[in-house]
PDB file of N, CA and C in Angstrom:
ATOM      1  N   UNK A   1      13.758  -7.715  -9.407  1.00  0.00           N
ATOM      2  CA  UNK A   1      13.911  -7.608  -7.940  1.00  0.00           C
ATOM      3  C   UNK A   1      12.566  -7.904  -7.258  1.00  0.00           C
ATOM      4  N   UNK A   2      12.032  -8.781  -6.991  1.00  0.00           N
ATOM      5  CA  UNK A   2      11.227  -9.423  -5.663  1.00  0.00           C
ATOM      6  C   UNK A   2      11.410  -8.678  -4.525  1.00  0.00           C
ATOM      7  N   UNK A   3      12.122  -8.626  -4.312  1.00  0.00           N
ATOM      8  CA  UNK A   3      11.620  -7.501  -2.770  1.00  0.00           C
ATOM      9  C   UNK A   3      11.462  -6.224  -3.303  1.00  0.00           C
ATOM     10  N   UNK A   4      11.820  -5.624  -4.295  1.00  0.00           N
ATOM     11  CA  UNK A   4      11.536  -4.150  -4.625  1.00  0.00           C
ATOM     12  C   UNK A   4       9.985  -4.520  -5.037  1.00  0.00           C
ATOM     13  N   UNK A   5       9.588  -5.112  -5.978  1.00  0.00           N
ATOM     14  CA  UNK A   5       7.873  -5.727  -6.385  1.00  0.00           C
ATOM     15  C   UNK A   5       7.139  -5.689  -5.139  1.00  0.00           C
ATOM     16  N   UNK A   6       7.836  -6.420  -4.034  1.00  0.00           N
ATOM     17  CA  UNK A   6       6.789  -6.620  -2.891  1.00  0.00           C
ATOM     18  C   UNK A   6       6.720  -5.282  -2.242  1.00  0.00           C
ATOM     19  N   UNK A   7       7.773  -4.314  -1.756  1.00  0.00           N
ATOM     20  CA  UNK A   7       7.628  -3.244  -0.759  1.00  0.00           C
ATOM     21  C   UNK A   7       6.621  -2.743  -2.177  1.00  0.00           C
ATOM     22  N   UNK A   8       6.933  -2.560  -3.395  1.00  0.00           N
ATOM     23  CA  UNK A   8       5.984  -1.596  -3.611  1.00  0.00           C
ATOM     24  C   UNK A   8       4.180  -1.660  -3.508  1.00  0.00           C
ATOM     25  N   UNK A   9       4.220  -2.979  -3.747  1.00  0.00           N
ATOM     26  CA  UNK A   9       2.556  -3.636  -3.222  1.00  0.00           C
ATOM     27  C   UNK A   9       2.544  -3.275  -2.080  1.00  0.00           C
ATOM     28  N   UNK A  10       3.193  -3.484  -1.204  1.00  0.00           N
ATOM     29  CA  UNK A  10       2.652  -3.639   0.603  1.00  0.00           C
ATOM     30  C   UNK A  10       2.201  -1.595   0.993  1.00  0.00           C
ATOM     31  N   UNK A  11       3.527  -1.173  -0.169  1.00  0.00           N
ATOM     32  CA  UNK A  11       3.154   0.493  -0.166  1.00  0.00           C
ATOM     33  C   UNK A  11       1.852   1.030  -0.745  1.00  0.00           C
ATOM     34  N   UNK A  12       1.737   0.068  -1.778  1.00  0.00           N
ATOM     35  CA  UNK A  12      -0.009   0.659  -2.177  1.00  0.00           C
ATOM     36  C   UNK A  12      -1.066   0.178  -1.818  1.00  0.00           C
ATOM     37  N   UNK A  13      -0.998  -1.053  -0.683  1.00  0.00           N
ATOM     38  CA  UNK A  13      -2.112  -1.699   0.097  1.00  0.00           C
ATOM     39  C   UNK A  13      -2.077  -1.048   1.222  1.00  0.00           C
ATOM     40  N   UNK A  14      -0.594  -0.561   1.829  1.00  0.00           N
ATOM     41  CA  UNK A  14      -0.775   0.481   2.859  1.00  0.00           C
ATOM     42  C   UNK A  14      -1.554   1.893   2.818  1.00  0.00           C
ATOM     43  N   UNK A  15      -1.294   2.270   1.068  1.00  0.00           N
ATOM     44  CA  UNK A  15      -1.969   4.121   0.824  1.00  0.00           C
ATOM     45  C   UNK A  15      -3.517   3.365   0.813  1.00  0.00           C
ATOM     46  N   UNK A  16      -3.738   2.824   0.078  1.00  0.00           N
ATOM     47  CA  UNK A  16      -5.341   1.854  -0.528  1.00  0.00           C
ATOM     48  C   UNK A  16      -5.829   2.597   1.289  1.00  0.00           C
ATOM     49  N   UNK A  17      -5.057   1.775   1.935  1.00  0.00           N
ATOM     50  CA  UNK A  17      -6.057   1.270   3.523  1.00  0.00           C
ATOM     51  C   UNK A  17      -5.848   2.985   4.408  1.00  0.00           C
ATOM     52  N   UNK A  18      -5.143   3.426   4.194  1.00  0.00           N
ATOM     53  CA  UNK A  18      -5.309   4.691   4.570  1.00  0.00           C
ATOM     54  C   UNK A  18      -6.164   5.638   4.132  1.00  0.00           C
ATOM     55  N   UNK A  19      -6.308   5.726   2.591  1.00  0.00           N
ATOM     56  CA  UNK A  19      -7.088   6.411   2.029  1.00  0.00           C
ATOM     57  C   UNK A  19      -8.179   5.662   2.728  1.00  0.00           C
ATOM     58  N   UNK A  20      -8.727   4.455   2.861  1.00  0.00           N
ATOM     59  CA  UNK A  20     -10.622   4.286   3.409  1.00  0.00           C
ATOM     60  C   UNK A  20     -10.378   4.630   4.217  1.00  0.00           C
ATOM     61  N   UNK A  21      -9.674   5.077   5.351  1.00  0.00           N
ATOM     62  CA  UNK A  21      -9.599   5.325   6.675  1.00  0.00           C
ATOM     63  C   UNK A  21      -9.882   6.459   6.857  1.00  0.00           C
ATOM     64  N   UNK A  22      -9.117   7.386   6.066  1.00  0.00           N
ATOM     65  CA  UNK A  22      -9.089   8.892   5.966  1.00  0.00           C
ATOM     66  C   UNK A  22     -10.666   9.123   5.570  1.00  0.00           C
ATOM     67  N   UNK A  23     -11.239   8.545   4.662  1.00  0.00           N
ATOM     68  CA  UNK A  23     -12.270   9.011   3.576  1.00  0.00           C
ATOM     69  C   UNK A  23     -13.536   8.755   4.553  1.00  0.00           C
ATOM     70  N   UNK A  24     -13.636   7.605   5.217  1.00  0.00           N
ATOM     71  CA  UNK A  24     -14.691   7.351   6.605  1.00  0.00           C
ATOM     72  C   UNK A  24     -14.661   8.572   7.507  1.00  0.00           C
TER      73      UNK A  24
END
């Protein structure tokens, strides 16, 4: 499944970019 692969990347580039956000 290709779209299940992609939401889950876009979900851990979304936590990734939150976590530097939070951590600043």
């Amino acid at each position: 499944k290709a779209a299940d692969s992609l939401g889950i990347s876009i979900r851990t580039l979304r936590n990734k970019l939150n976590e530097y956000n939070t951590g600043e």
